[in-house]
Every structure is written in structure tokens, then in C-alpha cells.
C-alpha atoms as a PDB file:
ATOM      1  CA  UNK A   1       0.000   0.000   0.000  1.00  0.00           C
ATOM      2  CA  UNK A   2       1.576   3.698  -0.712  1.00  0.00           C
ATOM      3  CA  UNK A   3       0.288   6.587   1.635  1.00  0.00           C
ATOM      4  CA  UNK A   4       1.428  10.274   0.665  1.00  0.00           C
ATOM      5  CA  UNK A   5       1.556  12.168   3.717  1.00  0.00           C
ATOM      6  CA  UNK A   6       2.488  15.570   4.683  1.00  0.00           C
ATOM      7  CA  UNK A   7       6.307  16.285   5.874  1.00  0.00           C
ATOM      8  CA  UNK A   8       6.002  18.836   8.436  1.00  0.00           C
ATOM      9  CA  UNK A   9       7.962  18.151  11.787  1.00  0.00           C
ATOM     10  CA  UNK A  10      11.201  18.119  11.804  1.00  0.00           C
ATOM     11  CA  UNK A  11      11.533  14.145  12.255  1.00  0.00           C
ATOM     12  CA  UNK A  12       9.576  14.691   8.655  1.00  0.00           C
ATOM     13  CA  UNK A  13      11.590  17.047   6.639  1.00  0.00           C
ATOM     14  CA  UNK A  14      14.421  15.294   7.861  1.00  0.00           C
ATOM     15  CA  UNK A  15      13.050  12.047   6.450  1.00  0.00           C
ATOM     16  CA  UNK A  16      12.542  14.383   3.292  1.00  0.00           C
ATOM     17  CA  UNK A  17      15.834  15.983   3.207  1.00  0.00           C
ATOM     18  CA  UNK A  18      17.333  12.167   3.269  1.00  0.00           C
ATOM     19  CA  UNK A  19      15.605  11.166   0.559  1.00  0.00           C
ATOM     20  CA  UNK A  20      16.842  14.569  -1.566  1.00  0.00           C
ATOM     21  CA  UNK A  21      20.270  13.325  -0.709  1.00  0.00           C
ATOM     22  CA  UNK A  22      19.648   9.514  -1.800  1.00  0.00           C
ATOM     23  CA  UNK A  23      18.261  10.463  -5.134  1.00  0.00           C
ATOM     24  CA  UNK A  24      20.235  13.581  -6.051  1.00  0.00           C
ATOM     25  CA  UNK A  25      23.538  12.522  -4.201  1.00  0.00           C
ATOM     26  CA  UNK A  26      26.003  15.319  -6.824  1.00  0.00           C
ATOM     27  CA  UNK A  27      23.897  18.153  -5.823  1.00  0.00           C
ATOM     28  CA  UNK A  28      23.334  20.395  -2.584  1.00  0.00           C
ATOM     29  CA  UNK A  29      21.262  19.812   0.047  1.00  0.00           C
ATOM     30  CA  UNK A  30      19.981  22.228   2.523  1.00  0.00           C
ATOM     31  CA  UNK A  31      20.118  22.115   6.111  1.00  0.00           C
ATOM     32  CA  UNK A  32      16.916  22.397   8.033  1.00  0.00           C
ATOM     33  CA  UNK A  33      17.346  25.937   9.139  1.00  0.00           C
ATOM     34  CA  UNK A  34      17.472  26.473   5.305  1.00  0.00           C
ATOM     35  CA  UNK A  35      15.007  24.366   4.272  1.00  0.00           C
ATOM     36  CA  UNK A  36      12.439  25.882   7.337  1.00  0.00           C
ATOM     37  CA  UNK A  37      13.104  29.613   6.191  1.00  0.00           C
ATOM     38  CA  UNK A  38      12.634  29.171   2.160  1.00  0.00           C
ATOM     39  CA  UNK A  39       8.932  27.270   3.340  1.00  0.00           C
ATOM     40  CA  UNK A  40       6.365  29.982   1.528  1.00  0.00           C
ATOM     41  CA  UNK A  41       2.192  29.920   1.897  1.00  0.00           C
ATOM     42  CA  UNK A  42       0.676  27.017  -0.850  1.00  0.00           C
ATOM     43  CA  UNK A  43       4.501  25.502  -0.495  1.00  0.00           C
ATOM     44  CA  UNK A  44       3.953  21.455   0.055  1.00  0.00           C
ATOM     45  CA  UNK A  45       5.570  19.031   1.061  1.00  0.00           C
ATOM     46  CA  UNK A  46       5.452  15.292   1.257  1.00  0.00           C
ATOM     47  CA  UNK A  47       6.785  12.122   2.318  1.00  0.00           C
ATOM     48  CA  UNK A  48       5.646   8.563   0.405  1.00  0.00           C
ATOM     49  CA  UNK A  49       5.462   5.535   2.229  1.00  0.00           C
ATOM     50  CA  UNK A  50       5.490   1.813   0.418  1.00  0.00           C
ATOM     51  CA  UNK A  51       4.055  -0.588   2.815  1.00  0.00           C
ATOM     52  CA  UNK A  52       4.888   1.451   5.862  1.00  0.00           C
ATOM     53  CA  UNK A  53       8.506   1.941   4.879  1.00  0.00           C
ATOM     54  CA  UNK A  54       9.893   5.154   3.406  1.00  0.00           C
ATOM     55  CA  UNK A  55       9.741   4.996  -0.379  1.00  0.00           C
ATOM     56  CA  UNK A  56      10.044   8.964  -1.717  1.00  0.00           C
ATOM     57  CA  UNK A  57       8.981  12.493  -1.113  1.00  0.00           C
ATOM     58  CA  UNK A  58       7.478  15.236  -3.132  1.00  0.00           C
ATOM     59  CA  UNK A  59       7.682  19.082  -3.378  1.00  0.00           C
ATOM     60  CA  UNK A  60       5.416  21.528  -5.173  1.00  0.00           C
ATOM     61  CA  UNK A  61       6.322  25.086  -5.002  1.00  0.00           C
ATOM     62  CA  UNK A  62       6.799  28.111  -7.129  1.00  0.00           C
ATOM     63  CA  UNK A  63       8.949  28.212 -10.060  1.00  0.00           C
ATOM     64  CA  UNK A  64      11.242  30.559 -10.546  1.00  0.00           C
ATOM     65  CA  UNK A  65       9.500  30.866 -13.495  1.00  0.00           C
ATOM     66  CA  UNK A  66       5.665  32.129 -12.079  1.00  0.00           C
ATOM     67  CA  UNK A  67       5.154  28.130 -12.914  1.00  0.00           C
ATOM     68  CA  UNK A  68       4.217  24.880 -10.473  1.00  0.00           C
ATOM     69  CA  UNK A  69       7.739  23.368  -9.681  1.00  0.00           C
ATOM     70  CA  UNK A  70       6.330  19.578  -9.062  1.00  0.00           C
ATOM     71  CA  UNK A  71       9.877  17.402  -7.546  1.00  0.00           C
ATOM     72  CA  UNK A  72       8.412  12.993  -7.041  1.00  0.00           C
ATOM     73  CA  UNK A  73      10.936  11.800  -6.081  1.00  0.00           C
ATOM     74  CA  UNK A  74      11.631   7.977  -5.040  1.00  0.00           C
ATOM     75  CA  UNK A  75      14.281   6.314  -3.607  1.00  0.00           C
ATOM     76  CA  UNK A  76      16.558   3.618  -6.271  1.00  0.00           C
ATOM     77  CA  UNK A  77      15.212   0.503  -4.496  1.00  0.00           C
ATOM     78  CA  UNK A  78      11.536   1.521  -4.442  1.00  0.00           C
ATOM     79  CA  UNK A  79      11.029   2.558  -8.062  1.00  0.00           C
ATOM     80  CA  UNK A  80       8.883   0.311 -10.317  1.00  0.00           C
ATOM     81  CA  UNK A  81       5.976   0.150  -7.458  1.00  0.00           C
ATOM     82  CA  UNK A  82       3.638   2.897  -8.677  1.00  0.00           C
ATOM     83  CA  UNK A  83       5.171   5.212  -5.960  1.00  0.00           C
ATOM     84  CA  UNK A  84       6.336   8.161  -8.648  1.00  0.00           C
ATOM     85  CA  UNK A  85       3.077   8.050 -10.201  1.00  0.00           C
ATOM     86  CA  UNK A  86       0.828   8.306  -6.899  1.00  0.00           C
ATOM     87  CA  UNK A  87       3.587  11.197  -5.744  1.00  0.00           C
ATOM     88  CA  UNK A  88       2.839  12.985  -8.877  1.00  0.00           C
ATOM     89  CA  UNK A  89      -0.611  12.485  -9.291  1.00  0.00           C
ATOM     90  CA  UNK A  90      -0.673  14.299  -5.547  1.00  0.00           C
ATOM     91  CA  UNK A  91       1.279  16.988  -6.159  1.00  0.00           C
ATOM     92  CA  UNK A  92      -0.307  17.955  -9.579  1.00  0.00           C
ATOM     93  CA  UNK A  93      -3.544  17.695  -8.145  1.00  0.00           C
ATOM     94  CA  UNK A  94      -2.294  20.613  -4.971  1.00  0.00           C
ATOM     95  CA  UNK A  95      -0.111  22.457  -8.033  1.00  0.00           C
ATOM     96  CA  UNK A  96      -4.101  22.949  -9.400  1.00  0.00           C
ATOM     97  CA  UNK A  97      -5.818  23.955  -6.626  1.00  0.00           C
ATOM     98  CA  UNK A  98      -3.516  26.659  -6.079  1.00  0.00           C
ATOM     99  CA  UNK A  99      -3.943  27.942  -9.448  1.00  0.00           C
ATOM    100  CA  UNK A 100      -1.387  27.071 -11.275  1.00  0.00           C
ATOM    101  CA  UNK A 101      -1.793  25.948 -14.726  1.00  0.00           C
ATOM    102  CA  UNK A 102       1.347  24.564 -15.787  1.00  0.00           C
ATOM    103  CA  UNK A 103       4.209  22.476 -14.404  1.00  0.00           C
ATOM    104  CA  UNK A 104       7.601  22.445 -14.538  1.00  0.00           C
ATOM    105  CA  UNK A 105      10.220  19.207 -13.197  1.00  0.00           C
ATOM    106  CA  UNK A 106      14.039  18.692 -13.882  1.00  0.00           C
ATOM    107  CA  UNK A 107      15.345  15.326 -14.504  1.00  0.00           C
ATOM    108  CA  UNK A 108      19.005  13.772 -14.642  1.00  0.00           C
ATOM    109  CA  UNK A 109      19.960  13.788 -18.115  1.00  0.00           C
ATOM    110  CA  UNK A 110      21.696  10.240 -17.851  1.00  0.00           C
ATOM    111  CA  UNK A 111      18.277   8.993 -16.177  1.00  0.00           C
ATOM    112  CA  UNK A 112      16.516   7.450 -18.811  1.00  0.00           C
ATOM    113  CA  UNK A 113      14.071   5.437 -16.806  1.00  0.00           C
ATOM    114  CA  UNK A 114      12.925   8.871 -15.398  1.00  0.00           C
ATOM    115  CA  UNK A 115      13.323  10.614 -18.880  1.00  0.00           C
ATOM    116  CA  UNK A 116      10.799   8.049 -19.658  1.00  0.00           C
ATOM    117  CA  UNK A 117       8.481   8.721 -16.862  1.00  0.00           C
ATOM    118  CA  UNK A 118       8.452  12.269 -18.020  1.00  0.00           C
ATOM    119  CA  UNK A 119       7.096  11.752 -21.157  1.00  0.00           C
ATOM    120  CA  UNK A 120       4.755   9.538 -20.484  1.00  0.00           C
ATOM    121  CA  UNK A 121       2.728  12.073 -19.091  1.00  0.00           C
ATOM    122  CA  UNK A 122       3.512  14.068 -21.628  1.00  0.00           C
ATOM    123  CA  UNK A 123       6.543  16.623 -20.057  1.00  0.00           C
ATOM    124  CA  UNK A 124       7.954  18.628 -23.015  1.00  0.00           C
ATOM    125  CA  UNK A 125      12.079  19.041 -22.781  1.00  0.00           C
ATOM    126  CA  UNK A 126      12.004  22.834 -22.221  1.00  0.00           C
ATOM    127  CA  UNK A 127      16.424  23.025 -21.749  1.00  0.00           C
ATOM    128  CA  UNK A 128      19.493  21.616 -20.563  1.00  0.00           C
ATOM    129  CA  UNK A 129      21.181  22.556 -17.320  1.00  0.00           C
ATOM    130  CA  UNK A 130      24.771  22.117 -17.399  1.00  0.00           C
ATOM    131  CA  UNK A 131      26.775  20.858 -13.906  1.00  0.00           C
ATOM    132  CA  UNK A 132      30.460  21.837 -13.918  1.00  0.00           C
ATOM    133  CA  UNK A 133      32.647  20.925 -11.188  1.00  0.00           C
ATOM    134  CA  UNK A 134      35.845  22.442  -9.952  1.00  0.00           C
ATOM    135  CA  UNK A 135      38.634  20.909  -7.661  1.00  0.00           C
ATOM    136  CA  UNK A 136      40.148  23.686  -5.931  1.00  0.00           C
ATOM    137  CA  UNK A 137      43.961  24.120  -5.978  1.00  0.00           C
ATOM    138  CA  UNK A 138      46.243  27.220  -4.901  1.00  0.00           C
ATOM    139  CA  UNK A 139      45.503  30.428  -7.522  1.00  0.00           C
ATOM    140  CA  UNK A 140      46.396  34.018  -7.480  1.00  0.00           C
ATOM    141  CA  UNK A 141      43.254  35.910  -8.542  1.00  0.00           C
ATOM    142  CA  UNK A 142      43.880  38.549 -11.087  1.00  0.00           C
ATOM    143  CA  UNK A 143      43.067  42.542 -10.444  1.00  0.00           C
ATOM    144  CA  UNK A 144      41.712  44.590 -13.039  1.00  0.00           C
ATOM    145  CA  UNK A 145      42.486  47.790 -13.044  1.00  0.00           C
ATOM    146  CA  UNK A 146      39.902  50.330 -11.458  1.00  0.00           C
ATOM    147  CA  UNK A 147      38.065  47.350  -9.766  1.00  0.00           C
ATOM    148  CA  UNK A 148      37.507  46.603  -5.981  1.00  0.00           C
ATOM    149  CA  UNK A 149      36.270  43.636  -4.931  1.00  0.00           C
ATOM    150  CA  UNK A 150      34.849  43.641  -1.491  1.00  0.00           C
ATOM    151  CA  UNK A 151      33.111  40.279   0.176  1.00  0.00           C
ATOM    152  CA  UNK A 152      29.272  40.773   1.119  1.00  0.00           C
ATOM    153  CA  UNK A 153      30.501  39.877   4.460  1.00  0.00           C
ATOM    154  CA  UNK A 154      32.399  42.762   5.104  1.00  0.00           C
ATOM    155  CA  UNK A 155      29.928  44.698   3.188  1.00  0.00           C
ATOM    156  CA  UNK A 156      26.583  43.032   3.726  1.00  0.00           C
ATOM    157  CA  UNK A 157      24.561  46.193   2.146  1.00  0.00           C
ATOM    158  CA  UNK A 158      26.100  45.408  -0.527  1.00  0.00           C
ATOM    159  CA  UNK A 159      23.952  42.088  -1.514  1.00  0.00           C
ATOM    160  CA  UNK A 160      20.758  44.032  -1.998  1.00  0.00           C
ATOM    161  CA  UNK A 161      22.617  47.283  -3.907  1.00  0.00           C
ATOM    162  CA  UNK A 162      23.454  44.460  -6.414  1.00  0.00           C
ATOM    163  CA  UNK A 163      19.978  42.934  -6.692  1.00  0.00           C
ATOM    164  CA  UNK A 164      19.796  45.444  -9.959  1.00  0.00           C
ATOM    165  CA  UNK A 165      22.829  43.796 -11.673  1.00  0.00           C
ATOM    166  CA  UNK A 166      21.154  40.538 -10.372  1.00  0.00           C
ATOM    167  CA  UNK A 167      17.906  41.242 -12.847  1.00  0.00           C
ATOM    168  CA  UNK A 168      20.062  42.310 -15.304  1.00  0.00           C
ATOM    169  CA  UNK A 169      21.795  39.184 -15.523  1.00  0.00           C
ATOM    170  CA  UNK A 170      18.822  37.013 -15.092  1.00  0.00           C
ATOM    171  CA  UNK A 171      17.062  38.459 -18.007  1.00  0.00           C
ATOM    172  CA  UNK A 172      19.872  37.323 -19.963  1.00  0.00           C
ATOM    173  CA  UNK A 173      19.776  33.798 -18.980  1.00  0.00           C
ATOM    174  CA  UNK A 174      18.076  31.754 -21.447  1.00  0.00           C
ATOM    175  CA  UNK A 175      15.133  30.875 -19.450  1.00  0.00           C
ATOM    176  CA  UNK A 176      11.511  32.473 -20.123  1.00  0.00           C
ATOM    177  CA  UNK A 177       9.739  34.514 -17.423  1.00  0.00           C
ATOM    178  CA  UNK A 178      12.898  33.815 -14.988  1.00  0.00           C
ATOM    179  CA  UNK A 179      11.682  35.956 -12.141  1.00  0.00           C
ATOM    180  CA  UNK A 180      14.125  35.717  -8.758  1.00  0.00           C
ATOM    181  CA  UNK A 181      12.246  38.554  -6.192  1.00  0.00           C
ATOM    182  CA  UNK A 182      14.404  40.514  -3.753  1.00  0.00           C
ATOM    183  CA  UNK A 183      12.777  38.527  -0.837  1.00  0.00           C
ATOM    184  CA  UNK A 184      14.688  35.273  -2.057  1.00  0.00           C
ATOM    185  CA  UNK A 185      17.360  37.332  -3.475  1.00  0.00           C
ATOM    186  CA  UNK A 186      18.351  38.402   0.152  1.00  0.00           C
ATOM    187  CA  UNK A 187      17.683  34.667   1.647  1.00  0.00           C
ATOM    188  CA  UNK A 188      19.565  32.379  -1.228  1.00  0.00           C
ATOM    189  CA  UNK A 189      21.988  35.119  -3.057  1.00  0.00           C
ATOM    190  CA  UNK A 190      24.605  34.469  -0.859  1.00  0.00           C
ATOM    191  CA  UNK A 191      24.877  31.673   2.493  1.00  0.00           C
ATOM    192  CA  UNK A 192      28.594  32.354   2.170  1.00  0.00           C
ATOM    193  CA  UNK A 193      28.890  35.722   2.123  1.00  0.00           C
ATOM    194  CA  UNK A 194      33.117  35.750   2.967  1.00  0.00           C
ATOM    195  CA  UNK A 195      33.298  33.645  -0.568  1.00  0.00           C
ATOM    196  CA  UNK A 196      30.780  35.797  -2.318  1.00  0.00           C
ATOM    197  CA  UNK A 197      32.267  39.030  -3.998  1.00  0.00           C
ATOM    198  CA  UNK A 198      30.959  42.421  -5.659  1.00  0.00           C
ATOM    199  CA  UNK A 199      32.833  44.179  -8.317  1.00  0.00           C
ATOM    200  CA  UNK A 200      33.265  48.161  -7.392  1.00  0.00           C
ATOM    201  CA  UNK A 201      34.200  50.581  -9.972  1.00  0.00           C
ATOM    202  CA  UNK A 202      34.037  54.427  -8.671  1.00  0.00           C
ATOM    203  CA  UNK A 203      31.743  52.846  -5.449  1.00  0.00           C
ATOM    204  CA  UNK A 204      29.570  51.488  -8.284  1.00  0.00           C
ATOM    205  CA  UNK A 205      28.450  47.927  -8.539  1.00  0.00           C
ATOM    206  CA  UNK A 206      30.081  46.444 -11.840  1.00  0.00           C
ATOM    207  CA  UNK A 207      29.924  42.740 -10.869  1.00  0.00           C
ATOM    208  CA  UNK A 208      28.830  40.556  -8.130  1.00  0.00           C
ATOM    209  CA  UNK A 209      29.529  36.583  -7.844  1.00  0.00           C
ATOM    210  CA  UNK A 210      27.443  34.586  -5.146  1.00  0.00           C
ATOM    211  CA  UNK A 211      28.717  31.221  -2.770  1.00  0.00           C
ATOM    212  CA  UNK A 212      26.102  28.867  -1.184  1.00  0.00           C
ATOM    213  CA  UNK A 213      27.016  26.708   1.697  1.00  0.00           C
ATOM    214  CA  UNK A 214      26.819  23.095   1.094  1.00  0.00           C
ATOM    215  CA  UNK A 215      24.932  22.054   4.414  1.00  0.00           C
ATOM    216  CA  UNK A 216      26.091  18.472   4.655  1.00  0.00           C
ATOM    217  CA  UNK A 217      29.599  19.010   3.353  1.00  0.00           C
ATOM    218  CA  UNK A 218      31.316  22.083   4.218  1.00  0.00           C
ATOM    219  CA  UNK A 219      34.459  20.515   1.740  1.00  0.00           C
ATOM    220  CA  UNK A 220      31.993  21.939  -1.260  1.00  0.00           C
ATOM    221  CA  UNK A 221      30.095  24.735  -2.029  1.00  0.00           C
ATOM    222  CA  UNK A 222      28.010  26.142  -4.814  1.00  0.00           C
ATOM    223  CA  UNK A 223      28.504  29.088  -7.190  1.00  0.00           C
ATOM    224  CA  UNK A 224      25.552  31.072  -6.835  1.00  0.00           C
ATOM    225  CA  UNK A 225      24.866  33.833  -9.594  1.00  0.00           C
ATOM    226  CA  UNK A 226      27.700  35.323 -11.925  1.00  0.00           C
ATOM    227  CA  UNK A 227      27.156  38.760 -13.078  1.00  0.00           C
ATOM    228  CA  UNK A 228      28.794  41.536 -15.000  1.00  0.00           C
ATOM    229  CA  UNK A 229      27.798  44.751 -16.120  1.00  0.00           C
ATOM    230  CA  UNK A 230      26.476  44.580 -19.473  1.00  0.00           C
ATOM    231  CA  UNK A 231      29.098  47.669 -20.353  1.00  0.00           C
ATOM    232  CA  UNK A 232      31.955  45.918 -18.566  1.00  0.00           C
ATOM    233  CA  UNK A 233      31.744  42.664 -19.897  1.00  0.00           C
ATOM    234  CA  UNK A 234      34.157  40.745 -22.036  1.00  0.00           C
ATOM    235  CA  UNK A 235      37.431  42.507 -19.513  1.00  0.00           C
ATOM    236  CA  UNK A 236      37.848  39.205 -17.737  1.00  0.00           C
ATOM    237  CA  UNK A 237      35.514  40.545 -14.967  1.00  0.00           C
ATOM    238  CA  UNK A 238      33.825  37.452 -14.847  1.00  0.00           C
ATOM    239  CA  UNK A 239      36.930  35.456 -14.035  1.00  0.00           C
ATOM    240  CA  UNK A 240      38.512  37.610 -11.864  1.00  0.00           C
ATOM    241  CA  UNK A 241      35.164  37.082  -9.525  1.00  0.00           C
ATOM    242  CA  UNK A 242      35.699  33.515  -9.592  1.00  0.00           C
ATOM    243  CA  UNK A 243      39.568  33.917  -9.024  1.00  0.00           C
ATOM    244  CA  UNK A 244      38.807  34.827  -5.836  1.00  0.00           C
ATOM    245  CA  UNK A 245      36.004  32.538  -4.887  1.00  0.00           C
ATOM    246  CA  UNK A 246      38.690  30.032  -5.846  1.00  0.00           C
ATOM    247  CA  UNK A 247      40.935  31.145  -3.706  1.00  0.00           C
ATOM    248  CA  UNK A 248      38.832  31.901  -0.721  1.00  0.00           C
ATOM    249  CA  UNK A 249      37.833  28.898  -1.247  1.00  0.00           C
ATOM    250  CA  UNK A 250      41.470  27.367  -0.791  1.00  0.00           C
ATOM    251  CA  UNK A 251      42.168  29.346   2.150  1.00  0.00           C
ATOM    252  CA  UNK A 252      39.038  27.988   3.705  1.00  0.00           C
ATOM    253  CA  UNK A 253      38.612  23.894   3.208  1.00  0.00           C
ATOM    254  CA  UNK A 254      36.638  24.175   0.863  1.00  0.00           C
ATOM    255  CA  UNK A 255      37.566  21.340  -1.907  1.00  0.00           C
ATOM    256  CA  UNK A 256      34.924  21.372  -4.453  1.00  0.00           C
ATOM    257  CA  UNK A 257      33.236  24.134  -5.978  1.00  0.00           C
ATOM    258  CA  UNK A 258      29.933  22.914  -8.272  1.00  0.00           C
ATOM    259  CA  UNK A 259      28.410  25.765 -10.621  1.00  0.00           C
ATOM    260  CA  UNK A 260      25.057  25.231 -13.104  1.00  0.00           C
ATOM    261  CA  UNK A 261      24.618  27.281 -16.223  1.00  0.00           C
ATOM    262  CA  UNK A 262      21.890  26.030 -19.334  1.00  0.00           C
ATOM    263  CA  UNK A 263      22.260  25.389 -22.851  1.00  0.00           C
ATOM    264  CA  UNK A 264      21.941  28.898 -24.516  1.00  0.00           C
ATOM    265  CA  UNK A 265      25.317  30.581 -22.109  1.00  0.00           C
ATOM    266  CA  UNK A 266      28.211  28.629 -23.473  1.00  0.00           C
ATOM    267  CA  UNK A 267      29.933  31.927 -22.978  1.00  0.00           C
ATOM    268  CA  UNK A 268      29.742  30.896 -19.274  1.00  0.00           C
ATOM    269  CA  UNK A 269      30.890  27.308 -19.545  1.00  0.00           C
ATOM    270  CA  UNK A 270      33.653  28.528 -21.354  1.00  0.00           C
ATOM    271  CA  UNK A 271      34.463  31.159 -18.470  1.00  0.00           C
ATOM    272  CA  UNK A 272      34.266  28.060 -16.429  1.00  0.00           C
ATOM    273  CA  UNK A 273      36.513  26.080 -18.835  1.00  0.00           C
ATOM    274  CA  UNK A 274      39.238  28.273 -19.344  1.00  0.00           C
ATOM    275  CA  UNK A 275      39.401  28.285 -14.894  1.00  0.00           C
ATOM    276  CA  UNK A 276      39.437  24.521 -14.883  1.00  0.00           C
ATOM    277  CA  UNK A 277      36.236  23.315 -14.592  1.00  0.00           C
ATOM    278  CA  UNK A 278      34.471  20.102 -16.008  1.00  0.00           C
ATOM    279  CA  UNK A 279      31.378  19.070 -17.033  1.00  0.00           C
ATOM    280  CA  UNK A 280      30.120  16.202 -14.615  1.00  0.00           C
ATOM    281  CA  UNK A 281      26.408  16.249 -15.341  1.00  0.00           C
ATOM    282  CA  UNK A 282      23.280  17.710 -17.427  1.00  0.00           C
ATOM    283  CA  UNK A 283      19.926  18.049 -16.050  1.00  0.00           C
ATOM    284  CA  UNK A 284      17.001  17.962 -18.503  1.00  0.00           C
ATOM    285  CA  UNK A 285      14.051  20.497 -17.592  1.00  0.00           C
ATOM    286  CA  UNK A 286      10.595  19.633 -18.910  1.00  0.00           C
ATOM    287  CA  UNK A 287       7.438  21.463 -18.307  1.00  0.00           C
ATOM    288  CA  UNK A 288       3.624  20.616 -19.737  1.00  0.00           C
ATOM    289  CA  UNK A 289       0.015  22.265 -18.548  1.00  0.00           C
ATOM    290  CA  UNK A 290      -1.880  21.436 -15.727  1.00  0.00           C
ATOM    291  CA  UNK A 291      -4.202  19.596 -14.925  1.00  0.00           C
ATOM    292  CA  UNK A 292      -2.350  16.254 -15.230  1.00  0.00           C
END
């Protein structure tokens, strides 16, 4: 028998934050203070039990997008049991009733039994997220000329003065309706502020570069957002940023850095290239109207 119930103690949502980990094991996982504090109104989610053992979980929340994000998700040894199609079935069905009318999920692009499940109910491949990893190693960051780069944690003012620059960049990205608001801006922008860095030219913001902790590893961390001004660009601003990530990075245990860009800003990956990153894994985004 599967029963879909809500995750909402703490026992729960760490049930749920185990099961994140078990199916998604290359990509970060918050903590439970983090987890707690990103929680919005019409948020759900849920844990899946198969014959009274722990099988999956769900999430439905909003997209960055305006859209449903709808996240089944069932652990390796309980797939094949009708337990991803009862978890989506659920969350659809909550996705609807708070008026949404279209869905988005992301999928591992080497997953083909899940690539499968997709389509057959009828996801549409919308893009391709791009992992690339980075071991960290000793660097000397480079130093344009005319630029200051001050961490948001000496400066934390400085992470909503570059929530501008922040829109500027995200309409660029090659996702529709991308729409980040300040409110998570200020929350996810930057959970390690003495690796994240804004660009200063004349006291104004030029660049900015964002660092996430990795809750369950503090060995990794993730690149956040990349910016440059649209009339700085193409100086090496962007690597210069990520120069010193790097090597805040190095001075601070951190052994893995793990970025994300999509298909549509190889200009990025090559940034990311040229500093030594590789490509580890894609992610395939689908999307289709609601109701199921």
C-alpha cells in the first residue's frame, strides 16, 4: 500500500531531506534551518510511504518561473511500485488547486528510466542545465584595473545594492519569465557571504559573484549567480570574480566548488573552462500544462 503524507515536523523534513540526498547525491542539500526559512504559503511538502517503509517524497512550489515546480521523487530501491506516479498524481492535483496551470520538473539527463516517466505524461524538454565541477587548488586571482572587490561579508549592504545587476543578468539567462524577487534574493543570493564578492568601480556595482554553503559538506560549495555589467563585460571581470572565490575557497577547506549554467550561455561554460572546470552532469528540464 503507498500513503502520501504531509512532511512537516522536523523528524519529517528530515526524512525528506534524506531522501533529496539519496536520489540527487552530486547536488546540494539544505540544512533544516534552510530548508524551514525558504517554506512559503501554498509551499507542500510530502513524504511517500510503500508498505509502511519510506519509499520517496514530493515538493510543489513556485517556479522561478511564475510556474508549479512539481519534484516525485523515489528512492533507487523503491522505483517500479507505482510510488512516482501516486507522488505525482498528488502533487499535480495541490499544483491545481492553487492555481497554477502549468508544471515544470528537472530530470538527470543520464536517467533514462525517469526521462521516460516524463514523457509519459507528456513533459515537453524545455532546456538543458549544465553541472560543472571544480577541484580547488592554490591560484592568485587577477586585479583589473579600477576594480575593488569587497566580500558581502564585510559589506553586507552590498547584496541588496546588487539585486539590480542581479535582474540584469537574469534576463539574460536563457530561461523564459525567470523571475528571482528581492525577498529570495536576500535569503539564497549568498549563504557564504566571505566567498561571495561584488565588483566596485568608482563605489559602483560592476559585478557581483554569489557562494552557497553546502549544508552536509562544508568541503563543497556552490557558485551562486555570476554577473557583470552589461558595459563591462568581455574585460575578464567574470573570471577575476571567480579567481577569488577560488581562492577563498582554498584558504578555507573548501575542496569542491559545483556551478550550473543552461544550454543557450556557453559563454559561461567557457568562463568556467578556461578556470578549470568540467562538465560532470546535465539536467534535462521539462514542463507541460496542468491539470495532469
Amino acid at each position: 500500500m503507498i500513503e502520501i503524507r504531509p512532511a512537516e515536523t522536523d523528524a519529517d523534513l528530515k526524512a525528506w531531506l534524506a531522501v533529496r540526498r539519496a536520489v540527487l547525491p552530486n547536488e546540494r542539500t539544505p540544512s533544516l534551518d534552510e530548508l524551514r526559512s525558504v517554506i512559503k504559503p501554498g509551499d507542500l511538502h510530502v513524504l511517500a510511504e510503500l508498505d509502511g517503509e519510506l519509499a520517496g517524497s514530493g515538493l510543489v512550489n513556485r517556479s522561478d518561473t511564475g510556474n508549479a515546480h512539481v519534484a516525485p521523487r523515489v528512492l533507487p530501491a523503491k522505483r517500479g511500485r507505482g510510488v512516482g506516479t501516486t507522488l505525482l498524481k498528488r502533487l499535480a492535483a495541490h499544483a491545481v488547486e492553487h492555481g497554477y496551470t502549468r508544471a515544470g520538473s528537472h530530470v538527470a539527463g543520464n536517467d533514462e528510466r525517469s526521462i521516460a516517466f516524463a514523457h509519459r505524461f507528456a513533459f515537453e524538454e524545455t532546456r538543458r542545465d549544465v553541472q560543472q565541477v571544480l577541484d580547488v587548488g592554490a591560484g592568485e586571482p587577477r586585479a583589473p584595473q579600477g576594480v575593488e572587490f569587497v566580500s558581502i561579508e564585510a559589506r553586507p549592504d552590498l547584496l541588496e545594492a546588487a539585486y539590480p545587476l542581479a535582474q540584469e543578468g537574469y534576463e539574460d539567462m536563457p530561461i523564459e519569465g525567470l523571475d528571482i524577487s528581492l525577498e529570495t534574493w536576500l535569503v539564497e543570493g549568498a549563504t557564504l557571504p566571505a566567498g561571495s564578492f561584488a565588483a566596485l568601480a568608482d563605489g559602483e556595482i560592476v559585478g557581483y559573484a554569489g557562494l552557497m554553503r553546502w549544508a552536509d559538506d562544508p568541503t563543497k560549495a556552490e557558485h551562486g549567480l555570476t554577473v557583470v555589467r552589461r558595459d563591462w563585460r568581455r574585460r575578464g571581470l567574470a573570471s577575476a570574480l571567480k579567481e577569488r572565490q577560488i581562492a577563498w575557497a582554498a584558504a578555507n577547506g573548501v575542496r569542491r566548488l559545483v556551478t550550473y549554467t543552461q544550454t543557450g550561455n556557453e559563454n559561461m561554460q567557457a568562463v568556467n573552462a578556461r578556470l578549470g572546470y568540467v562538465t560532470t552532469e546535465v539536467t534535462v528540464a521539462f514542463t507541460r500544462s496542468l491539470p495532469l
